[in-house]
C-alpha atoms as a PDB file:
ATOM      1  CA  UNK A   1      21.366  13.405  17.911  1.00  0.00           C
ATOM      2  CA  UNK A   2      19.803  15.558  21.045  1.00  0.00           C
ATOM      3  CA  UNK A   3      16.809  17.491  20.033  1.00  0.00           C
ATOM      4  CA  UNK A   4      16.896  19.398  23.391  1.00  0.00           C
ATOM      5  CA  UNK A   5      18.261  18.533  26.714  1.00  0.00           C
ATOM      6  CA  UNK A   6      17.205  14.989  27.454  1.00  0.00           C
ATOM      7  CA  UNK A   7      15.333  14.313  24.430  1.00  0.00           C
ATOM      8  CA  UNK A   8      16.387  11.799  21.614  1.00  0.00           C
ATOM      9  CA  UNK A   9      14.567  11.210  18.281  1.00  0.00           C
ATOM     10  CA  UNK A  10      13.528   7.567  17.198  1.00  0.00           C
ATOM     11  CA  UNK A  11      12.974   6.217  14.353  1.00  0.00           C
ATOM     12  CA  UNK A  12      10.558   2.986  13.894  1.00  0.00           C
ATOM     13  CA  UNK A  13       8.308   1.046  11.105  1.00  0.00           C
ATOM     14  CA  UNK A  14       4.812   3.011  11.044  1.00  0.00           C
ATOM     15  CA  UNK A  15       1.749   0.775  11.930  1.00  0.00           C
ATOM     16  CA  UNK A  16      -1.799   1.287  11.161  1.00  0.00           C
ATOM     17  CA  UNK A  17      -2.740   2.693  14.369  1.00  0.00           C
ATOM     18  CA  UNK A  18      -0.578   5.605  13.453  1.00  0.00           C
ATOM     19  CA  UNK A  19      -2.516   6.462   9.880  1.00  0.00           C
ATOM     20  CA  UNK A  20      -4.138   9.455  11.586  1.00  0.00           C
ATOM     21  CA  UNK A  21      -0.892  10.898  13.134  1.00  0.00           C
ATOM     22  CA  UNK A  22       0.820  10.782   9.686  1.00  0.00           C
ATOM     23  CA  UNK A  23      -2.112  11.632   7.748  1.00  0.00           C
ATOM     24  CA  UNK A  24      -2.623  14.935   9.581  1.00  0.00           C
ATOM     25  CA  UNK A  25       1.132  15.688   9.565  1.00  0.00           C
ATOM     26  CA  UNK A  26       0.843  15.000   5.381  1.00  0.00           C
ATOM     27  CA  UNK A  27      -2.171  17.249   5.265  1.00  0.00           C
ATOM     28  CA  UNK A  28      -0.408  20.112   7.199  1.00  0.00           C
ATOM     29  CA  UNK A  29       2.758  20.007   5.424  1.00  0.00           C
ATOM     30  CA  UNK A  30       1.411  19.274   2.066  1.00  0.00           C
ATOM     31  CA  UNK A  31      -0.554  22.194   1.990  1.00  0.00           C
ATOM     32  CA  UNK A  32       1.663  25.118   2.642  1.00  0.00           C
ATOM     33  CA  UNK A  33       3.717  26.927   0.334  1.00  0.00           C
ATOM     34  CA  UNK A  34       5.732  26.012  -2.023  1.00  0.00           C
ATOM     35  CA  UNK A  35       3.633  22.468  -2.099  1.00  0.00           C
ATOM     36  CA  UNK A  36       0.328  23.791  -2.289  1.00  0.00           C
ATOM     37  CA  UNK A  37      -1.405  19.825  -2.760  1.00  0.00           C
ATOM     38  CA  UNK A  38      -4.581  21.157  -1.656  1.00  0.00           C
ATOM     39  CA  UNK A  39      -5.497  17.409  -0.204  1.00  0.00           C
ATOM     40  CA  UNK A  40      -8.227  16.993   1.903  1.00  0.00           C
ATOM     41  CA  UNK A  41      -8.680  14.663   4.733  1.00  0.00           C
ATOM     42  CA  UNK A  42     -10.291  12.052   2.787  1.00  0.00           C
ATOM     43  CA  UNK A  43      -8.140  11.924   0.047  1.00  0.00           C
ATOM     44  CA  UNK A  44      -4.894  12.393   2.837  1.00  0.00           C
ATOM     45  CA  UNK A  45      -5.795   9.091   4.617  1.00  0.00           C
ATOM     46  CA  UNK A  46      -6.489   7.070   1.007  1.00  0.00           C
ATOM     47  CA  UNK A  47      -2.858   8.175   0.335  1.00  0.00           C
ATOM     48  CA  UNK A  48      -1.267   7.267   3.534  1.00  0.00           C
ATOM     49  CA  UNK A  49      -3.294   4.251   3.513  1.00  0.00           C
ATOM     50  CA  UNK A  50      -1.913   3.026   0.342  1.00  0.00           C
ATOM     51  CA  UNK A  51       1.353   3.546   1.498  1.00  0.00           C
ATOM     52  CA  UNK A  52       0.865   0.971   4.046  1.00  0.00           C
ATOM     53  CA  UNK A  53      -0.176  -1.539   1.201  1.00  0.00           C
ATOM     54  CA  UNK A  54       2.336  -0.778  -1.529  1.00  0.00           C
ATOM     55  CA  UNK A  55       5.421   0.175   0.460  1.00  0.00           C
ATOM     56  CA  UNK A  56       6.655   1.290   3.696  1.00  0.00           C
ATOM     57  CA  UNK A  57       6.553   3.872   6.654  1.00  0.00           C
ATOM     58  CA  UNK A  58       9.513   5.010   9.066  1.00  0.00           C
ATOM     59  CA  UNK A  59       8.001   7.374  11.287  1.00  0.00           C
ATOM     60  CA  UNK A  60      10.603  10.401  13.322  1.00  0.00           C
ATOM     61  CA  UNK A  61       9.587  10.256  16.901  1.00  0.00           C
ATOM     62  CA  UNK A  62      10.407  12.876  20.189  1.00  0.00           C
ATOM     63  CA  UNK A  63       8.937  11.878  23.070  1.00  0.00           C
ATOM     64  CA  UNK A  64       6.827   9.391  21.182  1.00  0.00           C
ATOM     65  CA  UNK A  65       4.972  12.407  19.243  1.00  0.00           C
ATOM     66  CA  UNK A  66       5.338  11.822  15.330  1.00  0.00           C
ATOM     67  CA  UNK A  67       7.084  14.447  13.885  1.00  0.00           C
ATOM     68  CA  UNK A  68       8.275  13.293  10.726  1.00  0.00           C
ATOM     69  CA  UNK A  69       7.739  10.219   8.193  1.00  0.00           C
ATOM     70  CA  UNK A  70       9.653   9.102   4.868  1.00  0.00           C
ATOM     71  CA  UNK A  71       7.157   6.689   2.745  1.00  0.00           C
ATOM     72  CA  UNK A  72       9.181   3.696   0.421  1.00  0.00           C
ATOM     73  CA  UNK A  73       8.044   2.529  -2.338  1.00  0.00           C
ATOM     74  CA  UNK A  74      10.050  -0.536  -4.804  1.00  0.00           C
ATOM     75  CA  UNK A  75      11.454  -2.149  -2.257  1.00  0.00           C
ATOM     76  CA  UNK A  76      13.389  -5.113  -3.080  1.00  0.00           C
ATOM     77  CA  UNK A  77      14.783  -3.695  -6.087  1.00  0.00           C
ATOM     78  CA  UNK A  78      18.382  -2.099  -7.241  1.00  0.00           C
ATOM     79  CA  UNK A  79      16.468   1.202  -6.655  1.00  0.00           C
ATOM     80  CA  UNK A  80      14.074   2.659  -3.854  1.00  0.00           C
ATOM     81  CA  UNK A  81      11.712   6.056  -4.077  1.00  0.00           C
ATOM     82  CA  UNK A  82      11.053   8.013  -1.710  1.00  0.00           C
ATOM     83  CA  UNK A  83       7.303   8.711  -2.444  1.00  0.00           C
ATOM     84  CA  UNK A  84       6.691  11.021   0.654  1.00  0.00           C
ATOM     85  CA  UNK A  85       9.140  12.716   3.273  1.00  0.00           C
ATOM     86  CA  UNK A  86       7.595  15.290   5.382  1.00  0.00           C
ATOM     87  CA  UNK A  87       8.925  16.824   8.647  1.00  0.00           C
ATOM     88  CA  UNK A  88       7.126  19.258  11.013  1.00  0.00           C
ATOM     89  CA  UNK A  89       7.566  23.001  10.060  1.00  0.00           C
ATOM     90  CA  UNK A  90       8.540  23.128  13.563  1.00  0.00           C
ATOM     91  CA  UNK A  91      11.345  20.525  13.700  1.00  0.00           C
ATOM     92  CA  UNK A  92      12.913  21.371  10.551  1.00  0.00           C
ATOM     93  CA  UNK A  93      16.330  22.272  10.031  1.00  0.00           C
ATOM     94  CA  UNK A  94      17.186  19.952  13.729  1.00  0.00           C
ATOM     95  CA  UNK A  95      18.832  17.113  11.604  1.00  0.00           C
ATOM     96  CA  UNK A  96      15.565  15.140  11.968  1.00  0.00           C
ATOM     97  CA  UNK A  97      15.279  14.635   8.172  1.00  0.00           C
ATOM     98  CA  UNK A  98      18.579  13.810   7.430  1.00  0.00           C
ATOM     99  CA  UNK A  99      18.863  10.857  10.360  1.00  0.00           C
ATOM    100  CA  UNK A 100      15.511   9.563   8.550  1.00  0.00           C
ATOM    101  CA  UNK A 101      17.214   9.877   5.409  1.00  0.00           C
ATOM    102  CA  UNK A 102      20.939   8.047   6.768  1.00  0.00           C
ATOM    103  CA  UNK A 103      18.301   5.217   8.324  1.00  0.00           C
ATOM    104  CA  UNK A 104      16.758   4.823   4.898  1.00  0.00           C
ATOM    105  CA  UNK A 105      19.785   4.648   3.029  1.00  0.00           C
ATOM    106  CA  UNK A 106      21.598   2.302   5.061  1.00  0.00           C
ATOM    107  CA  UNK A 107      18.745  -0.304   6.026  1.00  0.00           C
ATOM    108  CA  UNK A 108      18.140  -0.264   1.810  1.00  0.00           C
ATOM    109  CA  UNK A 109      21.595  -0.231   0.833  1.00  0.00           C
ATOM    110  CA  UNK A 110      22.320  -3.096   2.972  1.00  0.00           C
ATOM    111  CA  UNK A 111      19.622  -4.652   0.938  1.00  0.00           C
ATOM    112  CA  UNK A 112      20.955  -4.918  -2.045  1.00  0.00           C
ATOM    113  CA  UNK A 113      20.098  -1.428  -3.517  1.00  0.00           C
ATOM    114  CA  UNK A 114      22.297   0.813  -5.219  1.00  0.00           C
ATOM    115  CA  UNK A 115      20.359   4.331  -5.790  1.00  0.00           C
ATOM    116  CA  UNK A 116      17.194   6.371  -4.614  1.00  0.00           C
ATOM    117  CA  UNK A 117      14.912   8.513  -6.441  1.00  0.00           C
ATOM    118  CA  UNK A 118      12.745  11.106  -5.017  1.00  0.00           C
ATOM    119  CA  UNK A 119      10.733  14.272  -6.980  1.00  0.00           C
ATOM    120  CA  UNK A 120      10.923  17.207  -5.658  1.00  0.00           C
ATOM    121  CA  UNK A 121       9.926  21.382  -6.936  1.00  0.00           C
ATOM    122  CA  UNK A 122      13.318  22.817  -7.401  1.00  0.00           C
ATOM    123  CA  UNK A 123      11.208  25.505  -5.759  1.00  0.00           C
ATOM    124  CA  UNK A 124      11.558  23.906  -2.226  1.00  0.00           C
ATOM    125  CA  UNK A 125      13.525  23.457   0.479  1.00  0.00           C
ATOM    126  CA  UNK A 126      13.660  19.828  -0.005  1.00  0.00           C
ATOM    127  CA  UNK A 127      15.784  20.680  -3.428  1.00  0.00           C
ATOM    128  CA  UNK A 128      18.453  21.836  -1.727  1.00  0.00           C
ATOM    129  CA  UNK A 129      18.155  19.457   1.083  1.00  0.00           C
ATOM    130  CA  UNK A 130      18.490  16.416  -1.606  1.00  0.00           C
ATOM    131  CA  UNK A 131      21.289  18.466  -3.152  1.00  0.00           C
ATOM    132  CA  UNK A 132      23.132  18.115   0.181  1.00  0.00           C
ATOM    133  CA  UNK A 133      22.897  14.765   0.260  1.00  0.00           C
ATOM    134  CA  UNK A 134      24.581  14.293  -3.211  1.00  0.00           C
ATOM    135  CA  UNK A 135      21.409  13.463  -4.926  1.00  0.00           C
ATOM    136  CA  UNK A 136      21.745  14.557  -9.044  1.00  0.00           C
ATOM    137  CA  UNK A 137      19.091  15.677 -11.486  1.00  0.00           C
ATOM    138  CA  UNK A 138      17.911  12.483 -13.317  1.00  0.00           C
ATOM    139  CA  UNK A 139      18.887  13.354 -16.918  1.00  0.00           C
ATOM    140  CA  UNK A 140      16.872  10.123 -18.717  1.00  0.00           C
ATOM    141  CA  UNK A 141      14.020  10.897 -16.973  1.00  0.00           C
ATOM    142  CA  UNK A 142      11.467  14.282 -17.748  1.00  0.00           C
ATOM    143  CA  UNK A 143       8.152  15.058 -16.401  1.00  0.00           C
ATOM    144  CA  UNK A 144       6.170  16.455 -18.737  1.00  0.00           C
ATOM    145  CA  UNK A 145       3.523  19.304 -17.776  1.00  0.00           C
ATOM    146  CA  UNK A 146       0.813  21.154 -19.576  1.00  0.00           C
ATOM    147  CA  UNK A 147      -1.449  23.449 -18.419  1.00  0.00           C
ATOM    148  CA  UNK A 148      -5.238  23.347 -19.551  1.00  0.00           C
END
């Protein structure tokens, strides 16, 4: 897909070099409304960092500038999660996330797995992005919240 005249997104395996480019994208993203995460630097580059160790990265590029990233986690299993997924505010709604998402299915399914979980407020946009993509509300499982 074109994302302007002579521009084409890519999509590649994140390596370390790139932790600060994805952690500032997480911390910009993460903190705006509806999210709200309230992360700080430090804790943003612990996260992305364990990422790297306990799954794995694609990274959205245009004109080699990171502007989104989807973050796998139980890989090697019948089912994957998507732990993070964050685009640009500014290259949203482009069909950015949904090629990341197509990439991710496909590479996985042809790995032998057969679903995908991801949590997401039903709040934001990602809910109805999911939504689009046929994902279901998980009926076995609950999260459980109380406020103290």
């Amino acid at each position: 897909m074109l994302y302007g005249k002579k521009t084409k997104m890519k999509i590649r395996n994140a390596k370390k070099e790139d932790l600060r480019s994805i952690a500032k994208l997480f911390l910009e993203e993460s903190n705006k409304k509806p999210y709200n995460q309230n992360y700080t630097s430090k804790t943003i580059k612990l996260r992305v960092n364990n990422m790297f160790n306990f799954g794995s990265l694609y990274l959205a590029l245009i004109d080699e500038n990171i502007v989104g990233f989807i973050a796998i986690a139980g890989e090697g299993k019948e089912e994957i999660y998507i732990d993070e997924f964050w685009i640009k505010s500014e290259y949203q709604k482009k069909g950015i996330g949904s090629e990341l998402l197509k990439f991710v299915q496909d590479k996985y399914k042809k790995k032998g797995a057969k679903a995908i979980s991801v949590m997401t407020s039903k709040k934001a946009g990602a809910f109805k992005f999911y939504r689009a993509f046929k994902f279901k509300e998980n009926k076995e499982t609950v999260i459980l919240r109380k406020k103290i």
